[in-house]
N, C-alpha and C. Protein backbone atom coordinates (compact mmCIF):
# COMPACT_ATOMS: atom_id res chain seq x y z
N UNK A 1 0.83 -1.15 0.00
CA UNK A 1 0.00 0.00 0.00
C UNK A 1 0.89 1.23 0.00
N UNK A 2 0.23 2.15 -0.75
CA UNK A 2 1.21 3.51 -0.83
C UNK A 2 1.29 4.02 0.29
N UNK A 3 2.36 5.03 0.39
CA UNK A 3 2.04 5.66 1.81
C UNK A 3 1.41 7.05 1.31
N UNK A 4 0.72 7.94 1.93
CA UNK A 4 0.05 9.26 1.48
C UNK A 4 1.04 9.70 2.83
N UNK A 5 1.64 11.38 2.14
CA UNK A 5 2.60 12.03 2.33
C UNK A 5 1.67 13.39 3.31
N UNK A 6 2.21 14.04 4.00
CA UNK A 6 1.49 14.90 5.08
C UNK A 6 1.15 16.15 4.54
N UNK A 7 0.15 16.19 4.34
CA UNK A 7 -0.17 17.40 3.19
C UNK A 7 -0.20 18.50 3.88
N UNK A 8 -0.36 19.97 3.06
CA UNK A 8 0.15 21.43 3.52
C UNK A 8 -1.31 21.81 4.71
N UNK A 9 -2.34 21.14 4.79
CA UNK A 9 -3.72 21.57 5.03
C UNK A 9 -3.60 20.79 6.56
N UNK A 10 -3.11 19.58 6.64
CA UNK A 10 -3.10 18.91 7.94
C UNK A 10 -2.04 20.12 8.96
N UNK A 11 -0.95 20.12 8.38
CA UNK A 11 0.01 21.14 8.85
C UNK A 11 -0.37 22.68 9.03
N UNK A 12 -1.50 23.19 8.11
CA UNK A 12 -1.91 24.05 8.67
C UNK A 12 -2.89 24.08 9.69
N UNK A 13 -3.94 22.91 9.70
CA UNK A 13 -4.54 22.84 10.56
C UNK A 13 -4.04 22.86 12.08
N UNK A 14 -2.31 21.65 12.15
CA UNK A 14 -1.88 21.89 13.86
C UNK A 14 -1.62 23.24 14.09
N UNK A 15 -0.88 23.90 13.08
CA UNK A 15 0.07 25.18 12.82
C UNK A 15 -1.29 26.24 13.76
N UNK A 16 -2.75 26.40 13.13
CA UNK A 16 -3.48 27.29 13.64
C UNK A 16 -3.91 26.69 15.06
N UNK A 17 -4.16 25.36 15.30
CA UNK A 17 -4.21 24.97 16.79
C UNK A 17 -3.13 25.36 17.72
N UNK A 18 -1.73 25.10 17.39
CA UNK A 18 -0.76 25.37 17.99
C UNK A 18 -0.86 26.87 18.60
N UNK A 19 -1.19 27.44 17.91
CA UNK A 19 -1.15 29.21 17.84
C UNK A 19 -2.60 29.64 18.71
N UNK A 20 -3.36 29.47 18.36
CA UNK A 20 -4.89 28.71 19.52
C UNK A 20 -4.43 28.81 21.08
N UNK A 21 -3.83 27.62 20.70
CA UNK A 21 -3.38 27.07 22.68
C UNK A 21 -2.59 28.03 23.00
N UNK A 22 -1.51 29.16 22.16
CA UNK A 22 -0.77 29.90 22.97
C UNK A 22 0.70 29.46 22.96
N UNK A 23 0.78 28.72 21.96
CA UNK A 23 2.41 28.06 21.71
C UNK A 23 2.74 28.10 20.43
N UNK A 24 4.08 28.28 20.40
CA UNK A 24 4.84 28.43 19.24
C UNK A 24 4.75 27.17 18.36
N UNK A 25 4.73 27.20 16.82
CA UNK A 25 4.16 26.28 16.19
C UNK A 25 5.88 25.82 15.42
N UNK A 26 6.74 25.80 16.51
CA UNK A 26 7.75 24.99 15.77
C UNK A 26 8.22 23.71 14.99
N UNK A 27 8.59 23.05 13.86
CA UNK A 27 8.82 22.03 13.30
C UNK A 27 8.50 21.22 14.34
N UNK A 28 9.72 20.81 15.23
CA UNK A 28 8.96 19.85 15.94
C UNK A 28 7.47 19.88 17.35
N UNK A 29 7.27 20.88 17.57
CA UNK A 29 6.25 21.15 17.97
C UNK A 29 4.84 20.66 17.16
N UNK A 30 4.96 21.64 15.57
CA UNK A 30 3.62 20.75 14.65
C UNK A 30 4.08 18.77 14.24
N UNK A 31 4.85 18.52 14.32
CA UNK A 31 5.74 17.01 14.55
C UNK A 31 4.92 16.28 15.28
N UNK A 32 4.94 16.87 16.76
CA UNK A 32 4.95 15.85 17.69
C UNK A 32 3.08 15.93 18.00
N UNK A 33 2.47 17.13 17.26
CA UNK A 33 1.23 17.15 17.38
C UNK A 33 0.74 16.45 16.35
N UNK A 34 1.03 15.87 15.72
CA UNK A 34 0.81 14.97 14.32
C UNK A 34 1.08 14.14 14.69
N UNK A 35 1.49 13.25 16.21
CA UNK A 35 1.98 12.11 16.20
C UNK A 35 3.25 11.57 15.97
N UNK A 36 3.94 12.41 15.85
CA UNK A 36 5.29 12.36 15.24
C UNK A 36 5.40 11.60 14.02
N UNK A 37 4.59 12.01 12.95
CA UNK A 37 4.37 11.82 12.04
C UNK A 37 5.38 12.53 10.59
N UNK A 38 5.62 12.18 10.01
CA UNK A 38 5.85 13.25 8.77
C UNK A 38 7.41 13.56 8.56
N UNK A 39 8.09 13.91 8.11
CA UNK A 39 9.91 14.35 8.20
C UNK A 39 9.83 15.78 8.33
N UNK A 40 10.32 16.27 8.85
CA UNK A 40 10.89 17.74 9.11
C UNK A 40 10.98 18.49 8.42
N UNK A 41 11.36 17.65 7.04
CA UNK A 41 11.85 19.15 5.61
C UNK A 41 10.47 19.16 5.24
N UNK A 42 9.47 18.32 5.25
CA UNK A 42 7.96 18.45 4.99
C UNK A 42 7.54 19.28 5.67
N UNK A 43 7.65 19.13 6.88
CA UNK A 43 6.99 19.83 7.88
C UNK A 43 7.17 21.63 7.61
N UNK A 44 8.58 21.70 7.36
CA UNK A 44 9.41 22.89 7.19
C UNK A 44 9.17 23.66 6.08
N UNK A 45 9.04 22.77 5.21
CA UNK A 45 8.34 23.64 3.41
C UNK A 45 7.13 23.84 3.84
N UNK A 46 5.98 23.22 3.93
CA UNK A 46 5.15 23.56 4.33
C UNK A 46 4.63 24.55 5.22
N UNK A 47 5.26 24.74 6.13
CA UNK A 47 5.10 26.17 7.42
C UNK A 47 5.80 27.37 6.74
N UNK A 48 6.53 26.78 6.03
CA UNK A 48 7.67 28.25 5.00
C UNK A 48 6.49 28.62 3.64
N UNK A 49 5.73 28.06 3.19
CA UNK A 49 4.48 28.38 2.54
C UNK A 49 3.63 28.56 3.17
N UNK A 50 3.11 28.04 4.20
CA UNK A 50 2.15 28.71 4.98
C UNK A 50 2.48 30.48 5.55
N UNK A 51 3.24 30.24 5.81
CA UNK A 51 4.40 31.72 6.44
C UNK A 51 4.11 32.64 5.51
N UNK A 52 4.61 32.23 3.92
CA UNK A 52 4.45 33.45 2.96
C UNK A 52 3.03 33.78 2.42
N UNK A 53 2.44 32.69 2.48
CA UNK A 53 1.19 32.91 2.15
C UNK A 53 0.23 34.35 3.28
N UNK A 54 0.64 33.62 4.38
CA UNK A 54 0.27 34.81 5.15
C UNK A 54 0.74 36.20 5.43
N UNK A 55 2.17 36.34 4.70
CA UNK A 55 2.51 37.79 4.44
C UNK A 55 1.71 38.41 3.19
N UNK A 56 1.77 37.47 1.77
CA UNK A 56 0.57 38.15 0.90
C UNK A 56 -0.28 38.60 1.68
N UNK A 57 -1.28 37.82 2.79
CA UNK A 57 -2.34 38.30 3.06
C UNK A 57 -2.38 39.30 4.01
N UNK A 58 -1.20 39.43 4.68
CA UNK A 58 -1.16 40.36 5.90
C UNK A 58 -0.56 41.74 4.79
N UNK A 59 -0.16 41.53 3.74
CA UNK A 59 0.08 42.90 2.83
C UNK A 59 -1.02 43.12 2.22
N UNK A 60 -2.18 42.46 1.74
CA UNK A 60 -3.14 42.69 1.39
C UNK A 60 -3.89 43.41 2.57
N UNK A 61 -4.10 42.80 4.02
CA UNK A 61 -4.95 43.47 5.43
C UNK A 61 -4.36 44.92 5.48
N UNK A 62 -2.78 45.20 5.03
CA UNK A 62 -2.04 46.67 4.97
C UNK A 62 -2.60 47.51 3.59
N UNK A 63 -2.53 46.73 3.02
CA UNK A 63 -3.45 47.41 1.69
C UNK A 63 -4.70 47.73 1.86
N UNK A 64 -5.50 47.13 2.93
CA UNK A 64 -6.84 47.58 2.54
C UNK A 64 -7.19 48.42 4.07
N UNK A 65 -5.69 48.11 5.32
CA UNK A 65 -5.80 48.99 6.17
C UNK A 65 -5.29 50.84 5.61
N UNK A 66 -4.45 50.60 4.99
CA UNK A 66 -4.08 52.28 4.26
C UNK A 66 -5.61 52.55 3.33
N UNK A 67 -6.30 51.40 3.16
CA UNK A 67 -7.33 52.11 1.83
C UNK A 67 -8.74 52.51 2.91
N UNK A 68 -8.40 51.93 3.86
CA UNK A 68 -9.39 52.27 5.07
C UNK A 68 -9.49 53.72 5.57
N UNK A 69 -7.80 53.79 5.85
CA UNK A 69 -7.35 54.81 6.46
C UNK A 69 -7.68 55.80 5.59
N UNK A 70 -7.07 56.02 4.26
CA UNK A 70 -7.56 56.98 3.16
C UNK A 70 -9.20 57.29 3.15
N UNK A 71 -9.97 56.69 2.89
CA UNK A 71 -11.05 56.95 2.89
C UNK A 71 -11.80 57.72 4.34
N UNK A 72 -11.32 56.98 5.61
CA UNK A 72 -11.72 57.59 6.23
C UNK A 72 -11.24 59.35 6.79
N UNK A 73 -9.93 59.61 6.43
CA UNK A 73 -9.85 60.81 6.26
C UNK A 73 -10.43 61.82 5.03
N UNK A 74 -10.62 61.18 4.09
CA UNK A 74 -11.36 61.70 3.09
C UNK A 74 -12.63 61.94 3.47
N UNK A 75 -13.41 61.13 4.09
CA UNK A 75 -14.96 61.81 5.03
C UNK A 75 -14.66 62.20 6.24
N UNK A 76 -13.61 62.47 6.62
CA UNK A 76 -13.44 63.26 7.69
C UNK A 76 -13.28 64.83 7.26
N UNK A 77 -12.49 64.97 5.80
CA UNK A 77 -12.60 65.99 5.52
C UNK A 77 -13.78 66.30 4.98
N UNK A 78 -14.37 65.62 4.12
CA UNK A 78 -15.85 65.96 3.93
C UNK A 78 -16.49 66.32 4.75
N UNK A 79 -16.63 65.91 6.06
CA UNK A 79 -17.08 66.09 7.44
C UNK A 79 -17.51 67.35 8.10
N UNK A 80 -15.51 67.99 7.68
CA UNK A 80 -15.14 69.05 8.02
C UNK A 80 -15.80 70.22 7.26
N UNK A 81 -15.58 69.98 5.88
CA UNK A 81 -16.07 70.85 4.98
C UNK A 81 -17.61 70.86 5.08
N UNK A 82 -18.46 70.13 5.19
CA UNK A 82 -19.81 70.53 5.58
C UNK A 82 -20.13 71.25 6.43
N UNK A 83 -19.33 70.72 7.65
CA UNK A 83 -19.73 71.73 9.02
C UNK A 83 -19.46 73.37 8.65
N UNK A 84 -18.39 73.03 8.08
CA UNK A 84 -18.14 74.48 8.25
C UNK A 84 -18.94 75.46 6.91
N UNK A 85 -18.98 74.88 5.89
CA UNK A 85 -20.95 75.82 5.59
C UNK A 85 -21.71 75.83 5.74
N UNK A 86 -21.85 74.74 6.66
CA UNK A 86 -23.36 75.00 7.86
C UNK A 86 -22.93 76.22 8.78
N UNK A 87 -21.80 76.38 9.25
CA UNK A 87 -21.31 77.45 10.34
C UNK A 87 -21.25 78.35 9.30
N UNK A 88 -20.81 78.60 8.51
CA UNK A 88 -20.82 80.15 7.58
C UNK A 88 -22.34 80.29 7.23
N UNK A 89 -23.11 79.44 7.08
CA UNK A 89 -24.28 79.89 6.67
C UNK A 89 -25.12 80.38 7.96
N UNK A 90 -25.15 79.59 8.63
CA UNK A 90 -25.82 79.99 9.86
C UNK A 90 -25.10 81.08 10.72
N UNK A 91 -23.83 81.80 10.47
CA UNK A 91 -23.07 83.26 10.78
C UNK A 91 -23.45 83.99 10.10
N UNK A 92 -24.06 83.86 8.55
CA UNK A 92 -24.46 84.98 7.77
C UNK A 92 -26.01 85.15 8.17
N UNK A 93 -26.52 84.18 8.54
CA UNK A 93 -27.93 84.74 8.71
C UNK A 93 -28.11 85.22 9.85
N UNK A 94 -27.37 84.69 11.31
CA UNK A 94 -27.47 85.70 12.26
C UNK A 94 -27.19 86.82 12.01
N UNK A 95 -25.75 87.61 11.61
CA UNK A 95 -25.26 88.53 11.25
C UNK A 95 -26.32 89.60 10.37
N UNK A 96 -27.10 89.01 9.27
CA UNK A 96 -28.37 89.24 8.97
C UNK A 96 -29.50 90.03 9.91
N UNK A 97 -29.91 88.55 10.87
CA UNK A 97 -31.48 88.88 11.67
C UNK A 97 -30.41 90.41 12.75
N UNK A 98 -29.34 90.10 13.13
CA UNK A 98 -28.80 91.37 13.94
C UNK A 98 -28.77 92.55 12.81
N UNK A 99 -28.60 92.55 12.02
CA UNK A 99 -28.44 94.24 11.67
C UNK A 99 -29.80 94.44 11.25
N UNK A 100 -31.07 93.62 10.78
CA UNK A 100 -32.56 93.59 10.82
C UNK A 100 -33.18 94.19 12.06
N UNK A 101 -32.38 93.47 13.26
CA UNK A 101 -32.90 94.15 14.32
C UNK A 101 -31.96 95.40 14.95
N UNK A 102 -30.88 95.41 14.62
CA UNK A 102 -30.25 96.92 14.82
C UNK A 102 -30.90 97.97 13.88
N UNK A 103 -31.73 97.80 12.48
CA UNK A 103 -32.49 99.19 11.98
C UNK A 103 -33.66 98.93 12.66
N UNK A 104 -33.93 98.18 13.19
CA UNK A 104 -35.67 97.94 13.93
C UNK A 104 -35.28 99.30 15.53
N UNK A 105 -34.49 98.88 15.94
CA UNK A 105 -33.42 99.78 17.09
C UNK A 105 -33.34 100.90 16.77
N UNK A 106 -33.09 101.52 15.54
CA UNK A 106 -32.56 103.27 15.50
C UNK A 106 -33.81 103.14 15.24
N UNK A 107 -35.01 102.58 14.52
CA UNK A 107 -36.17 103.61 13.85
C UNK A 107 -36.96 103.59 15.24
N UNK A 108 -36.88 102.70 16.05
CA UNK A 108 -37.34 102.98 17.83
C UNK A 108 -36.80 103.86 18.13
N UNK A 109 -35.57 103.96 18.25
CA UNK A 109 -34.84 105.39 18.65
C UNK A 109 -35.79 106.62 18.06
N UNK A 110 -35.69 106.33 16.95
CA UNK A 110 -36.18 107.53 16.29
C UNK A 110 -37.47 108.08 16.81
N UNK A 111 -38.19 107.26 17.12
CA UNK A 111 -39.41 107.34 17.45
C UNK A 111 -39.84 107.75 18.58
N UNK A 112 -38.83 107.13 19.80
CA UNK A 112 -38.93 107.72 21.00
C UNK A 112 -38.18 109.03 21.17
N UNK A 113 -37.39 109.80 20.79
CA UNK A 113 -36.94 111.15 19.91
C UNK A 113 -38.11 112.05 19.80
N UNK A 114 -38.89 111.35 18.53
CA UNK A 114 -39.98 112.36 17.96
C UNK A 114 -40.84 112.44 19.12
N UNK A 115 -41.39 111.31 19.63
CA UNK A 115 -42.68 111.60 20.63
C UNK A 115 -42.27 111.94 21.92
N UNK A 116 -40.59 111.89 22.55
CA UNK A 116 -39.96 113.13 23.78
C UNK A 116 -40.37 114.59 23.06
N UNK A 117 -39.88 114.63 22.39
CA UNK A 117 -40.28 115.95 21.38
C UNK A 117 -41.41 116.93 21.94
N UNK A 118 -42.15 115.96 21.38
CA UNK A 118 -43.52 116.36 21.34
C UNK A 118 -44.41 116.47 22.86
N UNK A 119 -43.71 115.38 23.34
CA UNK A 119 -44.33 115.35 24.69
C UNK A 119 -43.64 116.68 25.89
N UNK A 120 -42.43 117.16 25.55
CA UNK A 120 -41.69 118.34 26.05
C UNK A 120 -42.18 119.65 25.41
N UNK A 121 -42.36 119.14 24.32
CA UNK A 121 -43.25 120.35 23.73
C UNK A 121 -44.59 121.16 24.26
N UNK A 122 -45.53 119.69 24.09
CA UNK A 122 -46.76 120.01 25.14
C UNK A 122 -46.52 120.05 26.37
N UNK A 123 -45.62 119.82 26.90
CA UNK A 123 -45.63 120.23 28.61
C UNK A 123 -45.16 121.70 28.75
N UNK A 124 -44.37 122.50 28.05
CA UNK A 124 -43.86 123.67 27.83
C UNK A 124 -44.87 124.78 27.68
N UNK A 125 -45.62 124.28 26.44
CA UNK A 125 -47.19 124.58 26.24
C UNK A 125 -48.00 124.92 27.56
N UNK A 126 -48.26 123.46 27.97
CA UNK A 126 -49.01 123.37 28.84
C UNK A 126 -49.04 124.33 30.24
N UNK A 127 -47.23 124.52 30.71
CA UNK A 127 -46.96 124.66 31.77
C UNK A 127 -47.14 126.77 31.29
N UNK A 128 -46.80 126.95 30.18
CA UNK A 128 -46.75 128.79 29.45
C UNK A 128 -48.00 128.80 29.56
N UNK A 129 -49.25 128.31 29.77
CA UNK A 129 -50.77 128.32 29.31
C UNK A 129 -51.08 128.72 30.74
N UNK A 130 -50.65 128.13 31.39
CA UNK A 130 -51.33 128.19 32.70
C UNK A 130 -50.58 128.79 33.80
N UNK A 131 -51.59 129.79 34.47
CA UNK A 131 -50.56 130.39 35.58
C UNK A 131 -50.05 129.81 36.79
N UNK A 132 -49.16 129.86 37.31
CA UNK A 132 -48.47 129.49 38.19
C UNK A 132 -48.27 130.27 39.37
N UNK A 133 -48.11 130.03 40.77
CA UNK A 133 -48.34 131.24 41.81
C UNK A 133 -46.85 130.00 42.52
N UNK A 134 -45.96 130.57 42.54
CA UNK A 134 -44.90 130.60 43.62
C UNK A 134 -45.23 131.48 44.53
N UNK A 135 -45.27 131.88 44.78
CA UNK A 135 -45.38 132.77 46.00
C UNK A 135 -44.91 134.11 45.75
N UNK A 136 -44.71 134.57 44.37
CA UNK A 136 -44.14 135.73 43.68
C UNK A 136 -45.70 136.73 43.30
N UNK A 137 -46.26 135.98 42.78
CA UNK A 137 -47.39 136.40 41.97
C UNK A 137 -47.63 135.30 40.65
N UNK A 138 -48.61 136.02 39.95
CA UNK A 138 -49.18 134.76 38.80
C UNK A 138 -48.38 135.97 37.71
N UNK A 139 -47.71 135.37 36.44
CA UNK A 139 -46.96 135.92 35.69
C UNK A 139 -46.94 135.77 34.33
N UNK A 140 -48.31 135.33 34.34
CA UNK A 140 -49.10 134.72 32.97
C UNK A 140 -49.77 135.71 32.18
N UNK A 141 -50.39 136.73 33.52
CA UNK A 141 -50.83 137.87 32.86
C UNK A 141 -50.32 138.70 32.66
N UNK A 142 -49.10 138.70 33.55
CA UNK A 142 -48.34 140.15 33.54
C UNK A 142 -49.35 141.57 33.92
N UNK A 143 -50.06 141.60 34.42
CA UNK A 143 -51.29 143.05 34.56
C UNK A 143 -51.29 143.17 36.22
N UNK A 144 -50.37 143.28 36.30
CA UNK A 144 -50.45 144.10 38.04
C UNK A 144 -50.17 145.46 38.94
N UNK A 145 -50.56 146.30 37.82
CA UNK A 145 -50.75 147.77 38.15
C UNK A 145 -51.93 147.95 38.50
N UNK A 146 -52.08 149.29 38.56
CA UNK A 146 -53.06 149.60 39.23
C UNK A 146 -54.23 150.33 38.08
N UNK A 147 -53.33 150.64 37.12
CA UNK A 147 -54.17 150.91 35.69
C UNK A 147 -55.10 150.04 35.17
N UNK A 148 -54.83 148.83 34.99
CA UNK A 148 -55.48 147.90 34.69
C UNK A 148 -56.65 147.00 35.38
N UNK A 149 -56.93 147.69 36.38
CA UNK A 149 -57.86 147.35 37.48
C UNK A 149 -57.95 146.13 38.37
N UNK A 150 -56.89 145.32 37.83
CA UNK A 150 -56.76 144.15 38.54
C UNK A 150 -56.44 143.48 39.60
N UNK A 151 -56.58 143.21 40.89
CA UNK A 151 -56.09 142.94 42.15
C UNK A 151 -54.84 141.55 42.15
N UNK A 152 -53.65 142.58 42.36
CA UNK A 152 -52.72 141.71 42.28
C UNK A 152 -52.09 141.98 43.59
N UNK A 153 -52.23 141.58 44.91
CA UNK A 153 -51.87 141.68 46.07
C UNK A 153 -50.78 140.63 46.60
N UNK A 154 -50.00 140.27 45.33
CA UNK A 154 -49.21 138.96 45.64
C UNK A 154 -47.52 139.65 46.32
N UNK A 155 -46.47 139.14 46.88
CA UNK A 155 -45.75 139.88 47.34
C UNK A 155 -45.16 140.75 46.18
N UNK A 156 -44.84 139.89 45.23
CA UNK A 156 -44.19 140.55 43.98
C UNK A 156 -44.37 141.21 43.69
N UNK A 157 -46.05 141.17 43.63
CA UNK A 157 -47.06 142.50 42.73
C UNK A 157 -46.29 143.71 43.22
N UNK A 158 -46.37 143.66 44.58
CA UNK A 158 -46.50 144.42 45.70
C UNK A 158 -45.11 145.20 46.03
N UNK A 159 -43.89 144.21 45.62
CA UNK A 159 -42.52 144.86 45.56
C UNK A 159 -42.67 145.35 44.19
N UNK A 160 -43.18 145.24 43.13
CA UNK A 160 -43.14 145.96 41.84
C UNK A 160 -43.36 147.21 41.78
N UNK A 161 -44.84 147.31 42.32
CA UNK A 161 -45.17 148.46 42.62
C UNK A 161 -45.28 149.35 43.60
N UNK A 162 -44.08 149.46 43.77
CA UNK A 162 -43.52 150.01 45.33
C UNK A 162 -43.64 149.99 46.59
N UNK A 163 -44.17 148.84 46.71
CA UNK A 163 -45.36 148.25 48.09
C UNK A 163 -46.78 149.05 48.38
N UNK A 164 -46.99 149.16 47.22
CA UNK A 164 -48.59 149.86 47.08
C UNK A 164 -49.40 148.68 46.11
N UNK A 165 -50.59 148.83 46.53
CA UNK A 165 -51.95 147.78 46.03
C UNK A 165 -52.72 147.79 45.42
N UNK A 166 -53.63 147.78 44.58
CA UNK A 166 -54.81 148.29 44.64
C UNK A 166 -55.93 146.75 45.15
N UNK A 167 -56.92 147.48 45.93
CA UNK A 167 -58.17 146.36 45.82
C UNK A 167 -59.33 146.75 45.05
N UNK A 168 -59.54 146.03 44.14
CA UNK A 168 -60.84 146.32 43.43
C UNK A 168 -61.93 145.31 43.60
N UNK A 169 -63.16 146.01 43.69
CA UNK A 169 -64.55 145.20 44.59
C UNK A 169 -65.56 145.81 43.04
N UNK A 170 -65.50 144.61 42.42
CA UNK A 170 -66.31 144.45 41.57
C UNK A 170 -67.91 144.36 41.86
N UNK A 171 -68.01 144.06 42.85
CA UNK A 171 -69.58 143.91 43.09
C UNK A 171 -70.25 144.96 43.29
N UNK A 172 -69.68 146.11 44.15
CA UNK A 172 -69.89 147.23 44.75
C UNK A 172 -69.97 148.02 43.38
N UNK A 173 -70.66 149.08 43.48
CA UNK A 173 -71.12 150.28 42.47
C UNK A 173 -69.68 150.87 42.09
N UNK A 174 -69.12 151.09 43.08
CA UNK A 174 -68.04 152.19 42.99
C UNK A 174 -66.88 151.76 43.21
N UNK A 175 -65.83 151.97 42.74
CA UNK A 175 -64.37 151.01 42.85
C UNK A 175 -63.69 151.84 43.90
N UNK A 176 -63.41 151.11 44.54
CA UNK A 176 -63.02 151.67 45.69
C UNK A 176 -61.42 151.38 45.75
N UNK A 177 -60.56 152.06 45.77
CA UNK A 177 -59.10 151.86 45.62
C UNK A 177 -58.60 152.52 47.15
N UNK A 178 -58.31 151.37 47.78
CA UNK A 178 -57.54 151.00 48.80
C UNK A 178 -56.16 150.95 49.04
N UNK A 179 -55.00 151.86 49.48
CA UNK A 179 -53.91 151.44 49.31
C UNK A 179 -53.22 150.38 50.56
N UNK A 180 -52.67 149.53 50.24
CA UNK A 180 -52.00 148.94 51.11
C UNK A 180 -50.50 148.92 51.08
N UNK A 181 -49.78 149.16 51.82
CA UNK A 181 -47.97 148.74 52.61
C UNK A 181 -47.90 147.54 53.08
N UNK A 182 -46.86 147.04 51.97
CA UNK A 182 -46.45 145.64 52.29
C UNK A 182 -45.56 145.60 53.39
N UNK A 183 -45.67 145.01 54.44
CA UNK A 183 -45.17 144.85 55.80
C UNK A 183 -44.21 143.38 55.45
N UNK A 184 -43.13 143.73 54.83
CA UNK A 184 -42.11 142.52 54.62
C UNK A 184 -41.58 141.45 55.99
């Protein structure tokens, strides 16, 4: 009967057990896990093809770790570049609604301006319209002689016209002119 020779697949099979358990998958190590089966230079070509085979593939895992890497900085910059015309866009439209509401601001200004205005105006009005008595006299009419018939007995009147008075009694027939001395 022939003998069948220890093929590359049995040897890889101890080779990945070996490596499994946490031990080095040396010639005689995959050897003696085979039973001590097989010759050494078998054993040895075989793990030396297994070996290179797995650098192709571990240069291929580097090939497709750099094509990983590439890409993912490429949507990282994409990333980047979106955000940031979302942030320019959304800076121009604030920048926008603020100077919208800074002319909304002066034409308020403006407004509270016109109607101080107006409201200083009519109080000016108001306050020239109507007489006022400090304790001087009323100075609205200005008529506190004695020509004009009017009873202005206020102190002012009274220092104006040299501390003389007149009283006039409208009810009575006859005007009766009274002098009085202001007693300061």
């Amino acid at each position: 009967m022939a003998r069948t020779g220890l093929t590359k697949a049995q040897v890889r099979e101890t080779r990945d057990q070996l490596l499994a358990e946490g031990r080095y998958p040396s010639v005689d190590a995959v050897r003696h896990a085979l039973g001590d089966t097989g010759s050494k230079s078998t054993i040895h070509k075989h793990l030396k093809e297994l070996a290179e085979e797995d650098n192709k593939a571990g240069a291929k895992r580097e090939d497709t770790s750099r094509s990983l890497q590439t890409l993912v900085e490429q949507l990282a910059d994409q990333l980047h570049q979106d955000a940031e015309q979302r942030f320019e866009a959304l800076r121009a439209d604030y920048e926008a609604q603020l100077e919208q509401k800074e002319r909304e601001l002066a034409e308020l200004r403006r407004t509270v301006a016109r109607l101080t205005e107006r409201v200083e105006g009519l109080e000016i009005d108001a306050y020239a319209s109507q007489p006022h008595d400090h304790g001087f006299g009323q100075f609205g009419h200005l008529q506190s002689s004695l020509r004009c018939g009017l009873n202005d007995s206020t102190p002012f009147s009274m220092l104006m016209n040299g501390g003389r008075s007149a009283v006039v009694d409208f009810d009575s027939p006859q005007i009766q002119l009274t002098p009085r001395v202001f007693q300061g």
